[in-house]
PDB file of N, CA and C in Angstrom:
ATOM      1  N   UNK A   1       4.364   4.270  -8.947  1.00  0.00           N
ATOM      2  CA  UNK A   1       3.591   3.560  -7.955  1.00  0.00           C
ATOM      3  C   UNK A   1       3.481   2.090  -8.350  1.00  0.00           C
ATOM      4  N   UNK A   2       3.415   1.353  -7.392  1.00  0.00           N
ATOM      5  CA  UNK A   2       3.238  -0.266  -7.533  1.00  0.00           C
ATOM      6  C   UNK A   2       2.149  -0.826  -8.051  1.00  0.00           C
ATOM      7  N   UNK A   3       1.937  -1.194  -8.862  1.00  0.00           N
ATOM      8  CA  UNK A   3       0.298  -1.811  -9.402  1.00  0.00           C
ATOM      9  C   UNK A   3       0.797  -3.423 -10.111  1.00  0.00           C
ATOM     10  N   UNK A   4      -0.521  -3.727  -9.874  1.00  0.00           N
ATOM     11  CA  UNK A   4      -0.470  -5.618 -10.682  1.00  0.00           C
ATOM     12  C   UNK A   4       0.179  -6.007 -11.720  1.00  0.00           C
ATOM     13  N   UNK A   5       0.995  -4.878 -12.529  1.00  0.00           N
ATOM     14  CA  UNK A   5       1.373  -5.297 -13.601  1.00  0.00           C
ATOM     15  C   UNK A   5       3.112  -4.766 -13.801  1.00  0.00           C
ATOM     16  N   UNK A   6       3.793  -4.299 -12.593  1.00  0.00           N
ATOM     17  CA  UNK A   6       5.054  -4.093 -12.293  1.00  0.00           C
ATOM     18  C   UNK A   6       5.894  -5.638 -11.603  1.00  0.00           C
ATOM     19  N   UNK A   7       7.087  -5.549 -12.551  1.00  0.00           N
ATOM     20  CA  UNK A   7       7.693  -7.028 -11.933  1.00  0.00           C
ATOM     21  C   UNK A   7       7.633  -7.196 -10.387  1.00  0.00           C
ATOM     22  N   UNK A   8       7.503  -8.743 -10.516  1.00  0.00           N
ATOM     23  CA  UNK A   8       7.173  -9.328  -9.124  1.00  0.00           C
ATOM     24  C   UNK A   8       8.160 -10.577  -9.289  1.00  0.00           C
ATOM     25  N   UNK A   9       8.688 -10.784  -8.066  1.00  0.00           N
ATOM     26  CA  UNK A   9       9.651 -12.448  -7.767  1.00  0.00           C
ATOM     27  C   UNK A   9       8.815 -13.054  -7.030  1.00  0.00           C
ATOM     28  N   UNK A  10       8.395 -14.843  -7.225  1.00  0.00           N
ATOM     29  CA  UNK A  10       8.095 -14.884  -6.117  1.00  0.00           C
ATOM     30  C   UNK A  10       8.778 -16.417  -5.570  1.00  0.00           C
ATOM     31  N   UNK A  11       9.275 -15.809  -4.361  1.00  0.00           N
ATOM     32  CA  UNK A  11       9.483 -16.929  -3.819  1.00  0.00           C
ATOM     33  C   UNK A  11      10.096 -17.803  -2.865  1.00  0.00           C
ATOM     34  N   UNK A  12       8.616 -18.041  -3.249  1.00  0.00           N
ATOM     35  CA  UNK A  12       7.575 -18.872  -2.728  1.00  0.00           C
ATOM     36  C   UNK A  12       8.795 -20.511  -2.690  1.00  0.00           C
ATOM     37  N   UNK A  13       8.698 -21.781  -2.008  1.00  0.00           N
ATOM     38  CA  UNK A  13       9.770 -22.669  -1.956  1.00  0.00           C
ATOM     39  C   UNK A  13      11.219 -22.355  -1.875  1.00  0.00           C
ATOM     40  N   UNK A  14      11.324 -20.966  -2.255  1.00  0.00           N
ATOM     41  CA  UNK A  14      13.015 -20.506  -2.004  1.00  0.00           C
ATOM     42  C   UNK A  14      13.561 -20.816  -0.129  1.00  0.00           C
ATOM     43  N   UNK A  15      14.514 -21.150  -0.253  1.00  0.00           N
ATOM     44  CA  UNK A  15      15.728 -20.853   1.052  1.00  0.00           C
ATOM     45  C   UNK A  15      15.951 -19.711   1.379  1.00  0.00           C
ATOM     46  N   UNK A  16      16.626 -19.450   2.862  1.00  0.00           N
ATOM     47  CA  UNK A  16      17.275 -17.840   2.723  1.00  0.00           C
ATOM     48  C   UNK A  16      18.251 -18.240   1.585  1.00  0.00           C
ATOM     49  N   UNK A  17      19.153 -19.879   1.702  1.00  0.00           N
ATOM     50  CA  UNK A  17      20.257 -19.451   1.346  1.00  0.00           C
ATOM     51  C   UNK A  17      20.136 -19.224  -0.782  1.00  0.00           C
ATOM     52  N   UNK A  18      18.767 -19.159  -1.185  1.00  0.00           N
ATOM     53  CA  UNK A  18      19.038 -18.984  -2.570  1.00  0.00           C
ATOM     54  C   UNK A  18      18.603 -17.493  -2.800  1.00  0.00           C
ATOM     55  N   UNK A  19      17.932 -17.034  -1.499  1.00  0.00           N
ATOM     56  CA  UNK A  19      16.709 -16.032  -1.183  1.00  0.00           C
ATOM     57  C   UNK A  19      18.064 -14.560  -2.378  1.00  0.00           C
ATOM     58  N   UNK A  20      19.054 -14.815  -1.074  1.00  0.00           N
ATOM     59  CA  UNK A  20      20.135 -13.384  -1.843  1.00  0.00           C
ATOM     60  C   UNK A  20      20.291 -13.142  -3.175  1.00  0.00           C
ATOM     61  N   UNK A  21      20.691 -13.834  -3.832  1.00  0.00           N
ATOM     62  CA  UNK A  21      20.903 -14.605  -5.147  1.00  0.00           C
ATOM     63  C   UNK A  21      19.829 -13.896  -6.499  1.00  0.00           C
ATOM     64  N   UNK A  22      18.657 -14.723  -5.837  1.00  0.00           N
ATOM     65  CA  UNK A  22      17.523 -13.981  -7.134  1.00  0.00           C
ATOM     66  C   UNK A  22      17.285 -12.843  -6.500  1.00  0.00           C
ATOM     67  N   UNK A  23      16.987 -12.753  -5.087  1.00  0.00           N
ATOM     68  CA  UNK A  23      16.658 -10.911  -5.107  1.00  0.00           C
ATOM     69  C   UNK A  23      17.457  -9.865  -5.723  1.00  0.00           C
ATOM     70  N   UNK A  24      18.716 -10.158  -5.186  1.00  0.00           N
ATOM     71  CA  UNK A  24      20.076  -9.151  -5.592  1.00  0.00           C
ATOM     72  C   UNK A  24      19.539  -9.158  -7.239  1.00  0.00           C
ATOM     73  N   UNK A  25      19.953 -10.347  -7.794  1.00  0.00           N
ATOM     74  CA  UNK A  25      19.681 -10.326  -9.268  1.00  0.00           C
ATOM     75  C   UNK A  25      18.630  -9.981 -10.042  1.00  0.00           C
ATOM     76  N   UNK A  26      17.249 -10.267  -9.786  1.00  0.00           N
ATOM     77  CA  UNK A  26      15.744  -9.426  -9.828  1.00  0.00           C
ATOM     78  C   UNK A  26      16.027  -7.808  -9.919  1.00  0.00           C
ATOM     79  N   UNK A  27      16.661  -7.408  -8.612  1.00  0.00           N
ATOM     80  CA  UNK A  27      16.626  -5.751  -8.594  1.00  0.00           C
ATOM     81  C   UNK A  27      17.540  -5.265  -9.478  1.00  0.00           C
ATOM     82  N   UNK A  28      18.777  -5.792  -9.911  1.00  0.00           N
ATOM     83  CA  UNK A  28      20.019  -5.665 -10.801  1.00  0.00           C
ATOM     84  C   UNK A  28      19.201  -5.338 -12.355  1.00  0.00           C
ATOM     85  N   UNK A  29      18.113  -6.654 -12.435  1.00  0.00           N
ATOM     86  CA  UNK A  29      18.233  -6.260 -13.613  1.00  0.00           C
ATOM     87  C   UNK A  29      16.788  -5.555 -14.042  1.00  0.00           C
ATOM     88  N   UNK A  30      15.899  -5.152 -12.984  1.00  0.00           N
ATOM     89  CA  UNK A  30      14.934  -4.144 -13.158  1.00  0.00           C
ATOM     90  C   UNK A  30      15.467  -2.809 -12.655  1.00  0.00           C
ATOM     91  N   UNK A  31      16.328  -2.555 -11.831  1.00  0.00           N
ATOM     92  CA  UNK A  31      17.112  -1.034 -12.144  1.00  0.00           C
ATOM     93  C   UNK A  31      17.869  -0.799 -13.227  1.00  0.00           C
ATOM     94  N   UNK A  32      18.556  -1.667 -13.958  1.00  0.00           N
ATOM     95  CA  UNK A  32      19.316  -1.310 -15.329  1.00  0.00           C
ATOM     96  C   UNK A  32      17.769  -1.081 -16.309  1.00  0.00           C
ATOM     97  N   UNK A  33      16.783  -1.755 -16.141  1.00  0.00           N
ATOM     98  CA  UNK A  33      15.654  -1.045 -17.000  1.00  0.00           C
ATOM     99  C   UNK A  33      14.956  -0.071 -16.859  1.00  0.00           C
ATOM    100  N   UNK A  34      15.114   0.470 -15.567  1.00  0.00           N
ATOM    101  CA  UNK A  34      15.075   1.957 -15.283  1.00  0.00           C
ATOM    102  C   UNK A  34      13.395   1.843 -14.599  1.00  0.00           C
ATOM    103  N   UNK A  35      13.100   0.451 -14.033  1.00  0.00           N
ATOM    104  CA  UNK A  35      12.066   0.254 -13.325  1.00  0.00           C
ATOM    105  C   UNK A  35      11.814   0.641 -12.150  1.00  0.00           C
ATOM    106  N   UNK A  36      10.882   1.352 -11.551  1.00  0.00           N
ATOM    107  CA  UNK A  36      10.941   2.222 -10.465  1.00  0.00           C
ATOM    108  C   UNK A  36      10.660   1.427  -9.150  1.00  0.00           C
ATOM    109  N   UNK A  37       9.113   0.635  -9.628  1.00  0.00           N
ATOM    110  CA  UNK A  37       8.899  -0.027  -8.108  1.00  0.00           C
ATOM    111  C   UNK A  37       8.697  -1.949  -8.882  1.00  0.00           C
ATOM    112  N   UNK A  38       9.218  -2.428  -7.895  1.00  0.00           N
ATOM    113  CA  UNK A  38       8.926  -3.868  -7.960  1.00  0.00           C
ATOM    114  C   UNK A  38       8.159  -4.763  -7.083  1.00  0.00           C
ATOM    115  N   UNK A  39       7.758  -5.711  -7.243  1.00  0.00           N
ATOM    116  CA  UNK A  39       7.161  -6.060  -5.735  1.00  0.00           C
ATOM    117  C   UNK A  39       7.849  -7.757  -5.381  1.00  0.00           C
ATOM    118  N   UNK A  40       8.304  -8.462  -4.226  1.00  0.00           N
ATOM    119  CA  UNK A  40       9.046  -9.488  -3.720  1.00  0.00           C
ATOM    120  C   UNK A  40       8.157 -10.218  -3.116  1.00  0.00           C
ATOM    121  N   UNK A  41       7.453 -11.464  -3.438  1.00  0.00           N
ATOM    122  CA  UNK A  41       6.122 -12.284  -2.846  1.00  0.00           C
ATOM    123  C   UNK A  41       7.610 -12.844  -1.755  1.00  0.00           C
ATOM    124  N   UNK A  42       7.161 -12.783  -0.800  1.00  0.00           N
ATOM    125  CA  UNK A  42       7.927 -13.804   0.137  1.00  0.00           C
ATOM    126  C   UNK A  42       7.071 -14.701   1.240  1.00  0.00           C
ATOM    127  N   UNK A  43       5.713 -14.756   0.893  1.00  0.00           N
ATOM    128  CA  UNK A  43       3.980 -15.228   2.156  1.00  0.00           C
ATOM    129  C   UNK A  43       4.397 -14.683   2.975  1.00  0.00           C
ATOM    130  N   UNK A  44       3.590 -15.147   4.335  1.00  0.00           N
ATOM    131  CA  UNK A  44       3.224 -14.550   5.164  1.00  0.00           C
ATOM    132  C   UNK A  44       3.207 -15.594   6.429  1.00  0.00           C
ATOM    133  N   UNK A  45       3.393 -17.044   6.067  1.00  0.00           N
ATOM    134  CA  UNK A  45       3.346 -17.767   6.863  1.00  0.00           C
ATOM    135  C   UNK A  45       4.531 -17.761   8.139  1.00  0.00           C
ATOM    136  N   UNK A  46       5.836 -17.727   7.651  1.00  0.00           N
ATOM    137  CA  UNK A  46       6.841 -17.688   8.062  1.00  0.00           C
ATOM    138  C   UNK A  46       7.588 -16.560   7.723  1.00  0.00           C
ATOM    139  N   UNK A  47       8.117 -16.066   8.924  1.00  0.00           N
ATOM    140  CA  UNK A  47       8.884 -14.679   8.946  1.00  0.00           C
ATOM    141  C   UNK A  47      10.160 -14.764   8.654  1.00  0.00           C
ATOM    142  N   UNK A  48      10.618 -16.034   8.170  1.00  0.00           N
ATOM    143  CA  UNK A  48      12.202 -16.347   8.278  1.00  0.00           C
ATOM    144  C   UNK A  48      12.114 -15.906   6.820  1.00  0.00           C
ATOM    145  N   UNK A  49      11.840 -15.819   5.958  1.00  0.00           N
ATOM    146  CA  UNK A  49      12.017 -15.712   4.368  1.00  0.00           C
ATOM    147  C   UNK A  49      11.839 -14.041   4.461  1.00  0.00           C
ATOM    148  N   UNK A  50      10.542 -13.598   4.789  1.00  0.00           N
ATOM    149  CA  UNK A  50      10.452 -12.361   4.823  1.00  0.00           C
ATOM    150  C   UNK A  50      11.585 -11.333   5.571  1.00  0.00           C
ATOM    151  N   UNK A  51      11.455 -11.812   6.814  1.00  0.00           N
ATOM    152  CA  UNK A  51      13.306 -11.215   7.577  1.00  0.00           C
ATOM    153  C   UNK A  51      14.546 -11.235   6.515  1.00  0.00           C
ATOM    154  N   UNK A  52      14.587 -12.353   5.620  1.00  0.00           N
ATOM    155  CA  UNK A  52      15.915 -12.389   4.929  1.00  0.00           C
ATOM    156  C   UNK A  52      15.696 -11.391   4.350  1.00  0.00           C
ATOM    157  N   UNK A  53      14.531 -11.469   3.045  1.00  0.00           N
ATOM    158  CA  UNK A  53      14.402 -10.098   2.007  1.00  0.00           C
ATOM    159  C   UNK A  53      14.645  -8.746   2.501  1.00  0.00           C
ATOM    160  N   UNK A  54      14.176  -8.535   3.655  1.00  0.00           N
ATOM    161  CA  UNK A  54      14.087  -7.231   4.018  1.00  0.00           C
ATOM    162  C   UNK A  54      15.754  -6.863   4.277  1.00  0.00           C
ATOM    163  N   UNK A  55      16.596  -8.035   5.086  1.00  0.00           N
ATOM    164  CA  UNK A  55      17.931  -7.934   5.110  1.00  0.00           C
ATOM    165  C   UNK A  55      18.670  -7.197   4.126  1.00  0.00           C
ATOM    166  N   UNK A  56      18.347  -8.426   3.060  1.00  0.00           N
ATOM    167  CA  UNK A  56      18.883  -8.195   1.897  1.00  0.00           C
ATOM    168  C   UNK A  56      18.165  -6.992   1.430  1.00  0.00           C
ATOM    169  N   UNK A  57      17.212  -6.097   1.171  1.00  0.00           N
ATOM    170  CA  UNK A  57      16.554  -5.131   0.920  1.00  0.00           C
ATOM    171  C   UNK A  57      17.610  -3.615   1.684  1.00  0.00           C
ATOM    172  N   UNK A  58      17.432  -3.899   2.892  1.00  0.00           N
ATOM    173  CA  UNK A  58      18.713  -3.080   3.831  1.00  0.00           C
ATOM    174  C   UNK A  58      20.008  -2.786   2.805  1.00  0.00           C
ATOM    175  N   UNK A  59      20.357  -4.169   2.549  1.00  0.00           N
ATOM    176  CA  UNK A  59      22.379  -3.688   1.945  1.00  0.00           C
ATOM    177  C   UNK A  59      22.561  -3.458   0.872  1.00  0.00           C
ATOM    178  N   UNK A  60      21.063  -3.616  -0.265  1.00  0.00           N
ATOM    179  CA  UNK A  60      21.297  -3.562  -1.404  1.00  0.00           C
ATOM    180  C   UNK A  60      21.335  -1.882  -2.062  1.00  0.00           C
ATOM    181  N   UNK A  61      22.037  -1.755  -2.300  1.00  0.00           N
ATOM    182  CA  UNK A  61      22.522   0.183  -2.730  1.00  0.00           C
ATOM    183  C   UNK A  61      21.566   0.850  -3.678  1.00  0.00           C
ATOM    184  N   UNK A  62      21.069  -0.322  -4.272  1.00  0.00           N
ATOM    185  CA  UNK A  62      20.097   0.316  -5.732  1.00  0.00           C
ATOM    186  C   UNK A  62      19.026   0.244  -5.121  1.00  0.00           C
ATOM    187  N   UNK A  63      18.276  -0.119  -3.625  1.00  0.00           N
ATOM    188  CA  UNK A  63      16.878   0.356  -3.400  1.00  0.00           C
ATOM    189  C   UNK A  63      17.038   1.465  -2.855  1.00  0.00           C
ATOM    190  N   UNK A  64      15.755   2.101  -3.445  1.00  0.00           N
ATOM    191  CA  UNK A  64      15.495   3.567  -2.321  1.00  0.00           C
ATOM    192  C   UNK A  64      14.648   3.184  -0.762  1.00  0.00           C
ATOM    193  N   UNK A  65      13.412   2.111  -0.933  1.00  0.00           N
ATOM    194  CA  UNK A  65      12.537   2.046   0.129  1.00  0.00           C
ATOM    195  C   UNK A  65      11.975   0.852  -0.244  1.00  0.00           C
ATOM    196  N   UNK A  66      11.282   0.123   0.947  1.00  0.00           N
ATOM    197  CA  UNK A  66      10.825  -0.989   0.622  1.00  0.00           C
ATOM    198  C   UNK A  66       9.751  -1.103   1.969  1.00  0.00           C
ATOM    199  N   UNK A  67       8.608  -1.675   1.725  1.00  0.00           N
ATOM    200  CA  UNK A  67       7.457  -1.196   3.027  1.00  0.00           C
ATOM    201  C   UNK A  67       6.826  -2.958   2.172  1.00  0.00           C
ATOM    202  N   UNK A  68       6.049  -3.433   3.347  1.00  0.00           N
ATOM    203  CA  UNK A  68       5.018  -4.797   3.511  1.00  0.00           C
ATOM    204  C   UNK A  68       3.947  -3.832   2.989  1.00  0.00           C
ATOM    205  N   UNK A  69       3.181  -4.779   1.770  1.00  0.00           N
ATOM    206  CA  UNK A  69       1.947  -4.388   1.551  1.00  0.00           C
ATOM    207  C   UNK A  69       0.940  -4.850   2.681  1.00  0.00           C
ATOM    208  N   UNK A  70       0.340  -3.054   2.758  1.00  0.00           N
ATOM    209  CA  UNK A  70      -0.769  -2.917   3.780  1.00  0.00           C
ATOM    210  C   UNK A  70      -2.143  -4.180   3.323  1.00  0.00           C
ATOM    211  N   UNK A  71      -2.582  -4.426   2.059  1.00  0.00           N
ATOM    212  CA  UNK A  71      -3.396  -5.107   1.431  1.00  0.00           C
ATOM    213  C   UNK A  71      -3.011  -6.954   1.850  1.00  0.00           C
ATOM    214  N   UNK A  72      -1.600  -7.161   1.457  1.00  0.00           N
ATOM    215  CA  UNK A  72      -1.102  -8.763   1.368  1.00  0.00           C
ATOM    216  C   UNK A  72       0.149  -8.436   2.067  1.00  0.00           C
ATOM    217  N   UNK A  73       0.033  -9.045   3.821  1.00  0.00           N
ATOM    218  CA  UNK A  73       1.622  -8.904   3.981  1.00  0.00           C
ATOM    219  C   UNK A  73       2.687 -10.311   3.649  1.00  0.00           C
ATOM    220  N   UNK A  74       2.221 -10.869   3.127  1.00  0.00           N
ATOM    221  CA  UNK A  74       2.843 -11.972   2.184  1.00  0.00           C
ATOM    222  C   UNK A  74       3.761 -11.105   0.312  1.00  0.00           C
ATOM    223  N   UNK A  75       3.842  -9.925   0.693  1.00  0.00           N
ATOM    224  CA  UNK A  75       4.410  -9.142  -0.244  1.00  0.00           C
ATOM    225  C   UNK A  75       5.206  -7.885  -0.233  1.00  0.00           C
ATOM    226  N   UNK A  76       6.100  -7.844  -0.535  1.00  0.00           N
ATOM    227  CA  UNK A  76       7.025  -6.472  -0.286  1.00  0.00           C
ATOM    228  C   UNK A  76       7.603  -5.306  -1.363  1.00  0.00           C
ATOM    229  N   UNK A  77       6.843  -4.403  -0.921  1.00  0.00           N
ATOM    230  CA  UNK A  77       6.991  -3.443  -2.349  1.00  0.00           C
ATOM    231  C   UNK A  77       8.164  -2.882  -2.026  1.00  0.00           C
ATOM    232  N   UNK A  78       9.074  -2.567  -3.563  1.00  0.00           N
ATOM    233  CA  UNK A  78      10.348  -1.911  -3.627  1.00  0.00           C
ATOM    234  C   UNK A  78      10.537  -0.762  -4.321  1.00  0.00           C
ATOM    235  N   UNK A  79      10.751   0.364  -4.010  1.00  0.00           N
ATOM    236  CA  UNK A  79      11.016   1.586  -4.884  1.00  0.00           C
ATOM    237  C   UNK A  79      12.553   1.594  -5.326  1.00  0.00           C
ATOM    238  N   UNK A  80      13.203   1.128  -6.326  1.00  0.00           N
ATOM    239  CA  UNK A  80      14.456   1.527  -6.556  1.00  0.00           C
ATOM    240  C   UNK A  80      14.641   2.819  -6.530  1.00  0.00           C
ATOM    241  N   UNK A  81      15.878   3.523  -6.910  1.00  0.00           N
ATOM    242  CA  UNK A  81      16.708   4.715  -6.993  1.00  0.00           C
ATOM    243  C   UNK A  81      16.758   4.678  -8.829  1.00  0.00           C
ATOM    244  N   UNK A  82      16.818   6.136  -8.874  1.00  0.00           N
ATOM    245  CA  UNK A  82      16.348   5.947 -10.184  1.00  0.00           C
ATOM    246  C   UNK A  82      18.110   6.083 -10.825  1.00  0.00           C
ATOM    247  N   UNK A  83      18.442   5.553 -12.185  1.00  0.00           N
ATOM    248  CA  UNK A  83      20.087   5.770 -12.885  1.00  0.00           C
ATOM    249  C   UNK A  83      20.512   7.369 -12.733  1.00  0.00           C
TER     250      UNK A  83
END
């Protein structure tokens, strides 16, 4: 389960176009540590950052699920697939 102290990216000033880049790479290298859930700050102000993640969340093979926190939807929890 997701709690305050499971890796988090955030970001926050990112582009879509750097958005792919650290997410892909974030999840790469918390599934090789066999990390289950992560969480992706992307705010809440603008939906264009959040739309990308979730994109990118869609094609990436190593997530299992990914849902907007009910609490902060300026945040997106990720369940990888376990090795």
């Amino acid at each position: 389960m997701y709690s305050s102290k499971s890796p988090t990216i955030n970001l926050h000033g990112e582009t879509r176009d750097t958005a792919p880049f650290l997410v892909n790479t974030f999840i790469n290298d918390n599934y090789k540590m066999g990390i289950e859930y992560i969480g992706i700050i992307h705010g809440y102000s603008s939906t264009i950052l959040k739309n990308k993640v979730q994109e990118i969340l869609k094609l990436n093979k190593q997530v299992d699920s990914f849902k907007v926190d009910v609490f902060n939807p300026g945040l997106t929890i990720v369940k990888l697939k376990k090795l």
